[in-house]
Protein backbone atom coordinates (compact mmCIF):
# COMPACT_ATOMS: atom_id res chain seq x y z
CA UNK A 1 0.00 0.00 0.00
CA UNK A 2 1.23 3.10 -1.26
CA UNK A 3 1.10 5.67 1.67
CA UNK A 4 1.94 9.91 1.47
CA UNK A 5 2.90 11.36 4.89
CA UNK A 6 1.78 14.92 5.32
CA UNK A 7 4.40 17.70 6.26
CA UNK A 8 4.65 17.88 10.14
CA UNK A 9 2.94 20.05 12.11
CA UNK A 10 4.91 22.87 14.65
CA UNK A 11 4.00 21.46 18.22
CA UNK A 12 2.54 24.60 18.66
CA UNK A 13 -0.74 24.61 16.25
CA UNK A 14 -0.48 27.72 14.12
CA UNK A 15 -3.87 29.28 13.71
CA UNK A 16 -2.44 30.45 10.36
CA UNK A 17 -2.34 29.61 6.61
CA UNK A 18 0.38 28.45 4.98
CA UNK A 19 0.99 25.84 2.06
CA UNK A 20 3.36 22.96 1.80
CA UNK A 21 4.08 20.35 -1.31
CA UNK A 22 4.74 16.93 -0.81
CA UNK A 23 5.29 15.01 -4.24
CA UNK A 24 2.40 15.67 -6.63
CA UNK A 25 -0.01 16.71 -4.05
CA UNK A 26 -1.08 20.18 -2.42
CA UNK A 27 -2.05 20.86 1.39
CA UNK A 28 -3.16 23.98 2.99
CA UNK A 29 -2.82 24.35 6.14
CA UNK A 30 -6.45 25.19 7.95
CA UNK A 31 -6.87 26.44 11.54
CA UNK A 32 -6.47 23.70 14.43
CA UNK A 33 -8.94 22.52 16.13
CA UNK A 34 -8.94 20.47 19.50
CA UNK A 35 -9.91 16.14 19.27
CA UNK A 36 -12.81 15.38 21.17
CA UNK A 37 -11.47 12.14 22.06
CA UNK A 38 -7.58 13.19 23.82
CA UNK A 39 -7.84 16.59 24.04
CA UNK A 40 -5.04 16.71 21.42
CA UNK A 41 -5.05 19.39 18.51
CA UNK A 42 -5.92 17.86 14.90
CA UNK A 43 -4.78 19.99 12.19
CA UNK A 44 -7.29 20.56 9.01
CA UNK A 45 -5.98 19.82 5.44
CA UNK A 46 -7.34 20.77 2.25
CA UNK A 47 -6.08 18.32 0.03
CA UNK A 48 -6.42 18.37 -4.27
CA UNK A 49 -4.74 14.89 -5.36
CA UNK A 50 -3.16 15.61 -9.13
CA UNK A 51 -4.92 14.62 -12.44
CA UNK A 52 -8.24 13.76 -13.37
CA UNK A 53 -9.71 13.72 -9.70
CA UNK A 54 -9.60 17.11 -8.36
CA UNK A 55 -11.68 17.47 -5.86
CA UNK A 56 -11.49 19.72 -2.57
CA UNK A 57 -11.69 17.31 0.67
CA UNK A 58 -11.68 18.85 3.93
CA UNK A 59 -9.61 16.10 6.12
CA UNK A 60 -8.41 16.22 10.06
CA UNK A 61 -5.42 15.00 10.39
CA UNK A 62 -3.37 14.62 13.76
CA UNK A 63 -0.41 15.05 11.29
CA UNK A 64 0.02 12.09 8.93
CA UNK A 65 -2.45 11.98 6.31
CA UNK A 66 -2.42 8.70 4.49
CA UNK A 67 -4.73 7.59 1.36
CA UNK A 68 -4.50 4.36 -0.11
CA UNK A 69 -4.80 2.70 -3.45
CA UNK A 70 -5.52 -1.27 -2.39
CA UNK A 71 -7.57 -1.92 0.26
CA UNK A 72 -11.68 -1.29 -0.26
CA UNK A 73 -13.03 -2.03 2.27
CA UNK A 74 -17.21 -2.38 2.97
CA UNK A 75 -17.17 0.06 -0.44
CA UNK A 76 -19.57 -1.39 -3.03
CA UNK A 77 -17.68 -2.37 -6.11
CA UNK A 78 -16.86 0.36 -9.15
CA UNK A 79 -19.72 -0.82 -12.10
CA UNK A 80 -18.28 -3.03 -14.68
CA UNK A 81 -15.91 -1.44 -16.93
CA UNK A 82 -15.19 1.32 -14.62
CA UNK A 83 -11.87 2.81 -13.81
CA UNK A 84 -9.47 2.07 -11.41
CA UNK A 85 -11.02 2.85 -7.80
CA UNK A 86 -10.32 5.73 -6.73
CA UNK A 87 -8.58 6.52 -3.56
CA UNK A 88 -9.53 6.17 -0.15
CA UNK A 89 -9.00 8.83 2.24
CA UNK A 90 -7.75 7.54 6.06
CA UNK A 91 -7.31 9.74 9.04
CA UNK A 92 -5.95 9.09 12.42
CA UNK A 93 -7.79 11.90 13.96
CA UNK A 94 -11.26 10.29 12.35
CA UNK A 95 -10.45 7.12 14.22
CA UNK A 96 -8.16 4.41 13.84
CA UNK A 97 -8.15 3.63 10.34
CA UNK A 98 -11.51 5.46 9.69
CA UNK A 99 -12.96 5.90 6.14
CA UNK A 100 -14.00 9.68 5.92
CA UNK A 101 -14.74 9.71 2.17
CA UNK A 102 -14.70 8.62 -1.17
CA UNK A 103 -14.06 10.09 -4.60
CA UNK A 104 -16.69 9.82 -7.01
CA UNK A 105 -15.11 9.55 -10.86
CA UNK A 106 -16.41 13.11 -12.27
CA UNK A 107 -13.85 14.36 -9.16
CA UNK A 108 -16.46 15.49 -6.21
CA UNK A 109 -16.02 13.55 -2.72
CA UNK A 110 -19.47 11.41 -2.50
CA UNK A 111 -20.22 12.89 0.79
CA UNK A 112 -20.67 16.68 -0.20
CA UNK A 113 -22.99 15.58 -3.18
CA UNK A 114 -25.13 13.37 -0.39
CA UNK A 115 -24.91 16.36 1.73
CA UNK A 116 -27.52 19.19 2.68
CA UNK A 117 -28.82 20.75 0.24
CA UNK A 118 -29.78 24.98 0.68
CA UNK A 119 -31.99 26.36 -1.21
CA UNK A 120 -32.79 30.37 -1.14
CA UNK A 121 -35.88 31.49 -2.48
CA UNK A 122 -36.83 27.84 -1.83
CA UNK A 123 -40.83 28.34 -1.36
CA UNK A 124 -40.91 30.65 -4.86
CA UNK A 125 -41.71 28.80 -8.25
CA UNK A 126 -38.66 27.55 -9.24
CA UNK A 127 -37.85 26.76 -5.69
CA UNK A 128 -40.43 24.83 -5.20
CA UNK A 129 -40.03 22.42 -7.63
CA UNK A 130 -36.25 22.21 -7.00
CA UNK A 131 -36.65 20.79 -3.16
CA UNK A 132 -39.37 18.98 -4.21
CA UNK A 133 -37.06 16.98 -6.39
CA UNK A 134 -34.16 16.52 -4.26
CA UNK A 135 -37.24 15.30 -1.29
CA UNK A 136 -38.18 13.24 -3.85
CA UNK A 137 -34.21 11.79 -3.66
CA UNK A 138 -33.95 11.38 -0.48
CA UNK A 139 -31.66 14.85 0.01
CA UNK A 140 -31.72 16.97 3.65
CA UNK A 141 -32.81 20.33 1.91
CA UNK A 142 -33.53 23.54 4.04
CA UNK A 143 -35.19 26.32 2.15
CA UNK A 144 -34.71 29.66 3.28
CA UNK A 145 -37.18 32.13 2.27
CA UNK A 146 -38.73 35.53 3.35
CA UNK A 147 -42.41 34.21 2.25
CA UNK A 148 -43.06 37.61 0.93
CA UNK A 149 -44.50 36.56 -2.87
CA UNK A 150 -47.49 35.84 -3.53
CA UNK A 151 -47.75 32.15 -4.11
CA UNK A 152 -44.96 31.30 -1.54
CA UNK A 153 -47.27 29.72 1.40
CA UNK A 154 -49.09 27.61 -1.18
CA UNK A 155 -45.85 26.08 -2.65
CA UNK A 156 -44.73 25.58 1.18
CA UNK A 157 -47.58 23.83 2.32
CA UNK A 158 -47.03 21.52 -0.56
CA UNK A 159 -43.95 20.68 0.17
CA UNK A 160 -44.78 20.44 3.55
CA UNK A 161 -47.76 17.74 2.66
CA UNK A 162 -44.76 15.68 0.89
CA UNK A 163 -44.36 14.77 5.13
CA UNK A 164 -40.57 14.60 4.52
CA UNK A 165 -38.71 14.97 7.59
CA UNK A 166 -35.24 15.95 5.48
CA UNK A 167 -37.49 19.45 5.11
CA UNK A 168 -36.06 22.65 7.08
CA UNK A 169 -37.53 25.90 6.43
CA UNK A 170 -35.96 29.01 8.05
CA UNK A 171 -38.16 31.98 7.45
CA UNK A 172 -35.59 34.86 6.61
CA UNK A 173 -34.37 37.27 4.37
CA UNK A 174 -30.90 37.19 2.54
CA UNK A 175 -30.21 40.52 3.49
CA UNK A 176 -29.66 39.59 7.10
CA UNK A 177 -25.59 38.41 6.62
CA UNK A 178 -25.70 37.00 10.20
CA UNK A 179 -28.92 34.17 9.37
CA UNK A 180 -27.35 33.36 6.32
CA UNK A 181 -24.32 32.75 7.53
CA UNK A 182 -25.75 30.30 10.11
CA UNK A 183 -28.09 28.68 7.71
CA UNK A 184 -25.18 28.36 5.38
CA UNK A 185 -22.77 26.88 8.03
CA UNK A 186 -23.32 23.56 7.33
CA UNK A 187 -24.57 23.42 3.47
CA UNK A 188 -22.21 21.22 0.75
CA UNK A 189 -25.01 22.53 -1.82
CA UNK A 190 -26.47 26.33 -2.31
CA UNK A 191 -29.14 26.95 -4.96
CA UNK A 192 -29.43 30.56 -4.91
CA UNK A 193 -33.22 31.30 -6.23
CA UNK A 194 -34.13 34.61 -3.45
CA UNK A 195 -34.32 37.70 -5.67
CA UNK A 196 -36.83 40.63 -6.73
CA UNK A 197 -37.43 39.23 -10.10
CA UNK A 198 -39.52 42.13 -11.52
CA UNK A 199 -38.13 44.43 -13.63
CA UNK A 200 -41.30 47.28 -13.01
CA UNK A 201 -40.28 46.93 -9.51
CA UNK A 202 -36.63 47.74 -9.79
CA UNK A 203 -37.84 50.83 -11.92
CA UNK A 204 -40.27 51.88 -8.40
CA UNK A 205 -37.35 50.94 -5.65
CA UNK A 206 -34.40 50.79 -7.03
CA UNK A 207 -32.87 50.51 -3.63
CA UNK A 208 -35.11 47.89 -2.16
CA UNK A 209 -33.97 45.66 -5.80
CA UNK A 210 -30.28 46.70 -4.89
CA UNK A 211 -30.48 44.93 -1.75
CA UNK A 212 -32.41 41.76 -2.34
CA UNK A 213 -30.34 41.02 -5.82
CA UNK A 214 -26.51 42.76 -5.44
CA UNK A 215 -26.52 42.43 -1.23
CA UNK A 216 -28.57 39.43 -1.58
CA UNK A 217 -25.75 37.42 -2.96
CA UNK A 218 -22.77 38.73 -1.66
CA UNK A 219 -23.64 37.71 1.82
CA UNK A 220 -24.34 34.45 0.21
CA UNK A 221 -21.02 34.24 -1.37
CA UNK A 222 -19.42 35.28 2.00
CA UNK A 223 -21.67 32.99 3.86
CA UNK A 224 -20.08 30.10 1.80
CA UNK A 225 -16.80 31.36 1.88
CA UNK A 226 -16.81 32.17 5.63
CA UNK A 227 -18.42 28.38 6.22
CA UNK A 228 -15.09 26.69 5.16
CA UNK A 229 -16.63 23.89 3.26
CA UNK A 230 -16.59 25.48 -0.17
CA UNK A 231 -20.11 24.26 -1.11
CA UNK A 232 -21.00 24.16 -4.44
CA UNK A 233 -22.80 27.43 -5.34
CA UNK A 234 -25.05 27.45 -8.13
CA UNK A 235 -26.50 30.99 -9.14
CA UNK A 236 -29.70 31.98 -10.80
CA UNK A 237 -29.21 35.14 -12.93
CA UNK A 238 -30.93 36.55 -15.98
CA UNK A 239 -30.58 37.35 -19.88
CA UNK A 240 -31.38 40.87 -18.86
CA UNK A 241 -27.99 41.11 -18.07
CA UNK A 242 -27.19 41.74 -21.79
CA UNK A 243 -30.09 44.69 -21.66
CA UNK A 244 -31.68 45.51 -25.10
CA UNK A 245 -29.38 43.90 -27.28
CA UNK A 246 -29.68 47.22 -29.58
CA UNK A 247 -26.56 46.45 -31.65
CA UNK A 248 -27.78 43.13 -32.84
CA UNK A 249 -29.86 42.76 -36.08
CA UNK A 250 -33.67 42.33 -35.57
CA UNK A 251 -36.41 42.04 -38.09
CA UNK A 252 -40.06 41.36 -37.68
CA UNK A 253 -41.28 38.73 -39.29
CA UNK A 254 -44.98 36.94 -39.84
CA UNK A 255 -44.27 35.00 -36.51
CA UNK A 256 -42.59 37.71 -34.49
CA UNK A 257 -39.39 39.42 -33.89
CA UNK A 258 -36.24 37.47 -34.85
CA UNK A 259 -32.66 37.85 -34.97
CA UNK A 260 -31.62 38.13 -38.71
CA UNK A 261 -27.44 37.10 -38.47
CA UNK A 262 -27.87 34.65 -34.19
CA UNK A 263 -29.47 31.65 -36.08
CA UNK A 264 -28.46 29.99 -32.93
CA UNK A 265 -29.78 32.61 -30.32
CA UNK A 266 -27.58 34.91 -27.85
CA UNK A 267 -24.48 32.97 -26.58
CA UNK A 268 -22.45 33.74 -23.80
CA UNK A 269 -20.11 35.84 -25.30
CA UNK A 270 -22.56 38.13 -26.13
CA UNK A 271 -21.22 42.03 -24.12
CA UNK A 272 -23.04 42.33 -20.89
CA UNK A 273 -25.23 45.76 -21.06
CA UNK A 274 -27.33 46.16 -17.98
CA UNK A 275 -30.14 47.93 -18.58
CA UNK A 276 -32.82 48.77 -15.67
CA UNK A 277 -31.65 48.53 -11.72
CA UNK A 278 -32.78 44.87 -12.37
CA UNK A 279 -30.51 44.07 -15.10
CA UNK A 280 -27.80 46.29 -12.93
CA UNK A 281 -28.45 44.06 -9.45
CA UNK A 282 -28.39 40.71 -11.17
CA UNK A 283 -25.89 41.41 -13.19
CA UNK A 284 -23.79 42.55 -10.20
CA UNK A 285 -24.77 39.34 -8.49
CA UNK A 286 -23.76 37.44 -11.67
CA UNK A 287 -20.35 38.79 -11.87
CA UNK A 288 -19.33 37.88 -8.23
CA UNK A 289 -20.64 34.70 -8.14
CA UNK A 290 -18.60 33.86 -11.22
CA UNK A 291 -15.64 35.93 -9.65
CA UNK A 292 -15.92 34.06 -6.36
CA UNK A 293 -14.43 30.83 -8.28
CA UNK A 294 -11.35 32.61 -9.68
CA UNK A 295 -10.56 34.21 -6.62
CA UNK A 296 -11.44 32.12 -3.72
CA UNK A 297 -11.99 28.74 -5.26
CA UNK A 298 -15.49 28.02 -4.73
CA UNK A 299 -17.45 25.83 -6.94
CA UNK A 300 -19.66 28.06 -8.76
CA UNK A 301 -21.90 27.82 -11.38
CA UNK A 302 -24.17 30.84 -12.93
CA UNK A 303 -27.21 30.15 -15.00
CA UNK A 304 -28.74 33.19 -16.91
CA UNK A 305 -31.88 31.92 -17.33
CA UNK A 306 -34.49 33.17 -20.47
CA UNK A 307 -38.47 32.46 -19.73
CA UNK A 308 -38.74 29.39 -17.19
CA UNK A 309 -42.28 28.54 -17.29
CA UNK A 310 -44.72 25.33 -15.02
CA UNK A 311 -46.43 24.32 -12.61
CA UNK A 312 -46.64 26.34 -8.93
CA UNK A 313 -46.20 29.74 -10.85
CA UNK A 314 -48.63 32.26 -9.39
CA UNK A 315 -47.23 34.74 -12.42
CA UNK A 316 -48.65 37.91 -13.26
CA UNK A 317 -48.13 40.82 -15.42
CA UNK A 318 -44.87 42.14 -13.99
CA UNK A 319 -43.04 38.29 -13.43
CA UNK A 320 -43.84 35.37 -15.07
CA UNK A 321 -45.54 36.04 -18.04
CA UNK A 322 -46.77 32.59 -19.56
CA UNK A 323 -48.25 31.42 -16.14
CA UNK A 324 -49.81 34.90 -15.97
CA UNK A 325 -51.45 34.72 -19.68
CA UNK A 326 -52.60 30.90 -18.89
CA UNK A 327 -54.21 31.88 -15.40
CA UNK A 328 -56.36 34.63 -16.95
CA UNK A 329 -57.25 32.76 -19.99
CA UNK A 330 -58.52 30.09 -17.69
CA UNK A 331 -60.51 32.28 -15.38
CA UNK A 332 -61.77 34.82 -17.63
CA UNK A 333 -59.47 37.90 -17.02
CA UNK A 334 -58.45 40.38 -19.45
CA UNK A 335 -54.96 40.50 -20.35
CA UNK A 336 -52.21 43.43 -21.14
CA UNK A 337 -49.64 43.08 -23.69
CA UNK A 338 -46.81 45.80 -23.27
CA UNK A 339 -45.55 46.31 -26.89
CA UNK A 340 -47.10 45.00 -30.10
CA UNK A 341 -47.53 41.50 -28.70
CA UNK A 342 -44.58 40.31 -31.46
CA UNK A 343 -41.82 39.77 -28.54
CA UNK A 344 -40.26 36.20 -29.15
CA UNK A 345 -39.09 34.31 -25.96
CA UNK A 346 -37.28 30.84 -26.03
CA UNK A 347 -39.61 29.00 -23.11
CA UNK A 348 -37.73 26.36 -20.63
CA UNK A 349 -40.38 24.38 -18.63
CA UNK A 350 -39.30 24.23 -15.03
CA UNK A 351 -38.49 20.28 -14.98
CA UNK A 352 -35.77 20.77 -17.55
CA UNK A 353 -33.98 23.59 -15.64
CA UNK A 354 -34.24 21.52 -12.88
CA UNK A 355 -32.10 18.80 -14.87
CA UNK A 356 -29.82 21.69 -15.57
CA UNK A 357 -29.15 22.52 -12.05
CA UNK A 358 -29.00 18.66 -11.36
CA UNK A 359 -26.07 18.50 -14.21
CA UNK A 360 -24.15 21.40 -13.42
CA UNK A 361 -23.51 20.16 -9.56
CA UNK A 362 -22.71 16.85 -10.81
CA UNK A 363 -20.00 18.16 -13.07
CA UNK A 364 -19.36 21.06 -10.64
CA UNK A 365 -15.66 20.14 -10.98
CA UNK A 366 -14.89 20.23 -14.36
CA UNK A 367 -17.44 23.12 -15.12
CA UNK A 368 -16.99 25.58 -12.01
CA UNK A 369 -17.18 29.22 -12.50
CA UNK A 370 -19.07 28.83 -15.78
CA UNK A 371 -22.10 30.36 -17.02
CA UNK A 372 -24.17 29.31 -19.11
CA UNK A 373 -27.35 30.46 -20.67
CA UNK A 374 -30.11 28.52 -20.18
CA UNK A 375 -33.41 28.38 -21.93
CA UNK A 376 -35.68 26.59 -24.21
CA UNK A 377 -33.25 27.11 -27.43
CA UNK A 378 -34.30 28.06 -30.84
CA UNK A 379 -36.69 24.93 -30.69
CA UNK A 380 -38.80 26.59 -28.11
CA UNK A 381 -39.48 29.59 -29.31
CA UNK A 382 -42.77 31.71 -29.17
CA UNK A 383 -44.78 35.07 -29.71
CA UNK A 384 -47.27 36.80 -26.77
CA UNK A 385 -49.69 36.71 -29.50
CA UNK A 386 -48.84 32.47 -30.21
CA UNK A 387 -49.35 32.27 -26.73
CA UNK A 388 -53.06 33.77 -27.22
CA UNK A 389 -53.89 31.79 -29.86
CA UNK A 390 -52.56 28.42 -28.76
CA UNK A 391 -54.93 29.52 -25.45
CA UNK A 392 -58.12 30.50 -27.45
CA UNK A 393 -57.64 27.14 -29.51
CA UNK A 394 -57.78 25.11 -26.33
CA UNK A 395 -60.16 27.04 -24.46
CA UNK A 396 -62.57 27.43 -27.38
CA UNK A 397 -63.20 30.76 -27.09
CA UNK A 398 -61.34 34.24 -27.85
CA UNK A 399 -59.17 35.64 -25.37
CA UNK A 400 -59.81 39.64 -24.50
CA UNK A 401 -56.34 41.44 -25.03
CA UNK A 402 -55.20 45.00 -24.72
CA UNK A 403 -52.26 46.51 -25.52
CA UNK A 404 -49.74 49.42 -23.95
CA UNK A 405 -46.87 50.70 -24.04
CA UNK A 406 -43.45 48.92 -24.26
CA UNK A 407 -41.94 48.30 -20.74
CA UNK A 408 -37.89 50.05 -20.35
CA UNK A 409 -35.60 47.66 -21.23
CA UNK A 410 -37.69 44.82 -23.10
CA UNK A 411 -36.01 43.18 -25.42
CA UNK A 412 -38.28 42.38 -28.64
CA UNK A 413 -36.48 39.07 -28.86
CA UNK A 414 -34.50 36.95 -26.65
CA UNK A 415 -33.27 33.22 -27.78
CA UNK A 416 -31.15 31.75 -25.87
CA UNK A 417 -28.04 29.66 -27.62
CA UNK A 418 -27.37 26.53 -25.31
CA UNK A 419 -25.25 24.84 -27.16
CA UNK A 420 -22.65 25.18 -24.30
CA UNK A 421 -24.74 23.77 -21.86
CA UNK A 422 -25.64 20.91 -24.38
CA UNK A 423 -21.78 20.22 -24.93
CA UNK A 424 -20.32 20.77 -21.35
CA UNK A 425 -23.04 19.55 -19.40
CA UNK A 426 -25.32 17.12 -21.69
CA UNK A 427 -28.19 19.19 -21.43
CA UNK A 428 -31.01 19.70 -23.59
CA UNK A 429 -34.94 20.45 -22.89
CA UNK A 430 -37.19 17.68 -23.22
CA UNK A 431 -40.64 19.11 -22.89
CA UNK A 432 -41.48 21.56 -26.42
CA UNK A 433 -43.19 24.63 -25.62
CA UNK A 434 -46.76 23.58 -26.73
CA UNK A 435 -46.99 19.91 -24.60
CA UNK A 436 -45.54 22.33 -21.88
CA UNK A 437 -47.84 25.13 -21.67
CA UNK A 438 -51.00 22.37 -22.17
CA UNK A 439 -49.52 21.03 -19.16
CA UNK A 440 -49.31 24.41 -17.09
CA UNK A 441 -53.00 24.84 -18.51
CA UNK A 442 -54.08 21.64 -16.90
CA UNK A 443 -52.47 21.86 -13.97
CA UNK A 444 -54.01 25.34 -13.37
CA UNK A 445 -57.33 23.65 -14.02
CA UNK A 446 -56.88 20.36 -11.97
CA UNK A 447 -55.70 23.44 -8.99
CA UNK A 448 -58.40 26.00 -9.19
CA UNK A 449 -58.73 26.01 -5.16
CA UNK A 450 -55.28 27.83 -5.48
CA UNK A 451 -56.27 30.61 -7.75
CA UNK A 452 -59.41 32.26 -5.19
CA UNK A 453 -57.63 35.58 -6.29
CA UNK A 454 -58.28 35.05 -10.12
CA UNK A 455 -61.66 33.63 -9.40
CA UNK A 456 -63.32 37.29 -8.03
């Protein structure tokens, strides 16, 4: 058995940080901190082992750190095929002999991927259905969320009625550093969902956007940092962050608005432009979350997102635009199209971002601190005034529009090019934009109870 010794500690601990090599791998010293078994210190290592399997592994060590190639143990055995096993990590401060971890093949220690799961903004839409899926796994998942949207205590109780006992919920607010730094202590996983997504609001309170969005995620980012664990830190953000897109061709066309030289839609190397406080504060928070990987190593992973569209969206006319136009088609309500109703949107229906966000942590560590832009795709693309038709064609009856004036800042087309996400991460949406929205229309039916507000 092949066994690397550790460079030895001072008798002293040193509450400092310092780095040492030893062959072809790389320790960092942590901060000491006292066994609970001999009241001896243990130093903390943060060990990368070279090559394919990169991972970051938090180990105590009493000051030999071995990890060995042979013995396996109780582990279950690698699937046929599969490459040699990777190492297992041993520490004397764990226990005499104890196993404190495996490596998975894509690089990521088991154990953080198995770990608790933190979701902000977890009682909103998207939210929702993200816990809901990892509950549905078998994943500890604590949601914190300020319950201030509309919609948010429905979505809570039913995740609540799921009776999971791996469900937390703190009820807070991300602008309070000190809660999210405790409700952050102990995450391996942060989905950060909180934000004022509207962008009429921003326009109204600038300030009120500034803090929810920018301050928002900062103290998230430092509440990761700060926790020690380097969770993996994926980050919802926005194609408004490349504002109204005036430089690019658009034409209108029988269908709507298209772009006449992006057959592919709006990559990621399109020039950020922020336009509106909105597109300024998520754009902000975009930028540091993606910084917060080059300069302090953590796992991050930013997702602008175009129109995300399903089930437990309580939209309306300032967020969430295709639940809002399928909720007042159902009940009646007259409907107001900002604009000449020929904006084109590429649609995502929430269960395929929610495959996104499932691939990006599994390949956290080959794909961290990219961003990707995630939507439905040229495949998925569609008009306000499809929308009304496809609605009045299953409704059987017309649908009573009006129209105003354009809204700052909206672009008359947005497609989103996700052919990065399909190469990097395997990703593509499954559900087209018409067997989606039929499915948003029937589960709006199937939940009228919810909708009392649209009913009156």
């Amino acid at each position: 058995m092949a066994v690397a010794r550790s460079p030895s500690l001072a008798a002293t601990p040193d509450p400092g940080i310092r780095t040492a090599r030893n062959g072809g791998d790389f320790f960092m010293n942590l901060p000491p901190r006292q066994n609970t078994t001999d009241g001896s210190f243990c130093q903390a290592y943060l060990l990368k082992i070279s090559g394919d399997l990169t991972p970051d592994f938090l180990v105590v060590d009493r000051g030999t750190l071995e990890y060995e190639n042979s013995a396996r143990g109780a582990l279950p055995p690698e699937p046929a095929g599969a490459p040699a096993a990777p190492p297992r990590l041993r520490s004397p401060c764990s226990g005499a002999g104890a196993t404190i971890g495996r490596w998975r093949r894509d690089g990521m220690a088991q154990d953080k991927k198995d770990g608790l799961i933190l979701v902000t903004g977890g009682a909103g839409f998207i939210g929702s259905n993200l816990v809901a899926h990892y509950l549905s796994r078998g994943r500890n998942v604590r949601v914190l969320d300020n319950l201030s949207r509309a919609g948010t205590e429905k979505n809570l109780k039913w995740l609540q009625s799921m009776g999971s006992s791996r469900l937390e919920l703190v009820v807070g607010d991300v602008v309070d550093h000190e809660q999210l730094r405790e409700v952050a202590r102990d995450a391996d996983v942060i989905f950060h969902l909180a934000a004022q997504v509207a962008v009429t609001t921003s326009v109204d309170d600038p300030r009120h956007d500034f803090m929810v969005n920018a301050l928002g995620a900062f103290n998230l980012l430092e509440a990761a940092r700060e926790s020690g664990r380097k969770p993996v830190v994926v980050f919802s953000s926005t194609n408004k962050v490349y504002g109204g897109m005036e430089s690019a061709g658009v034409e209108l066309a029988e269908s709507g608005y298209r772009y006449r030289d992006l057959p592919h839609g709006v990559s990621e190397e399109w020039p950020l432009d922020f336009h509106s406080p909105y597109g300024c504060s998520k754009g902000t928070a975009d930028q540091y979350v993606r910084d917060y990987a080059r300069i302090y190593g953590l796992p991050t992973v930013v997702f602008r997102q175009s129109c995300i569209y399903g089930p437990r969206q309580f939209g309306n006319e300032d967020q969430g635009w295709v639940a809002h136009f399928v909720i007042s088609a159902l009940f009646g309500r007259p409907i107001t199209i900002y604009g000449d109703g020929y904006q084109v949107r590429d649609v995502l229906h929430v269960d395929d971002l929610v495959a996104a966000f499932d691939l990006a942590v599994e390949n956290v560590e080959r794909v961290r601190g990219r961003i990707y832009n995630i939507g439905g795709g040229p495949d998925n693309v569609i008009s306000l005034r499809w929308l009304v038709e496809l609605l009045a064609e299953r409704l059987g009856r017309p649908i009573e529009v009006s129209f105003s004036d354009w809204r700052p800042g909206d672009q008359r087309v947005y497609v989103s090019d996700i052919r990065k996400a399909n190469s990097e991460l395997g990703w593509t949406p499954r559900i087209g934009a018409r067997e989606g929205i039929e499915r948003l229309l029937s589960w709006v039916r199937e939940n009228r109870e919810l909708f009392d507000w649209a009913r009156g």
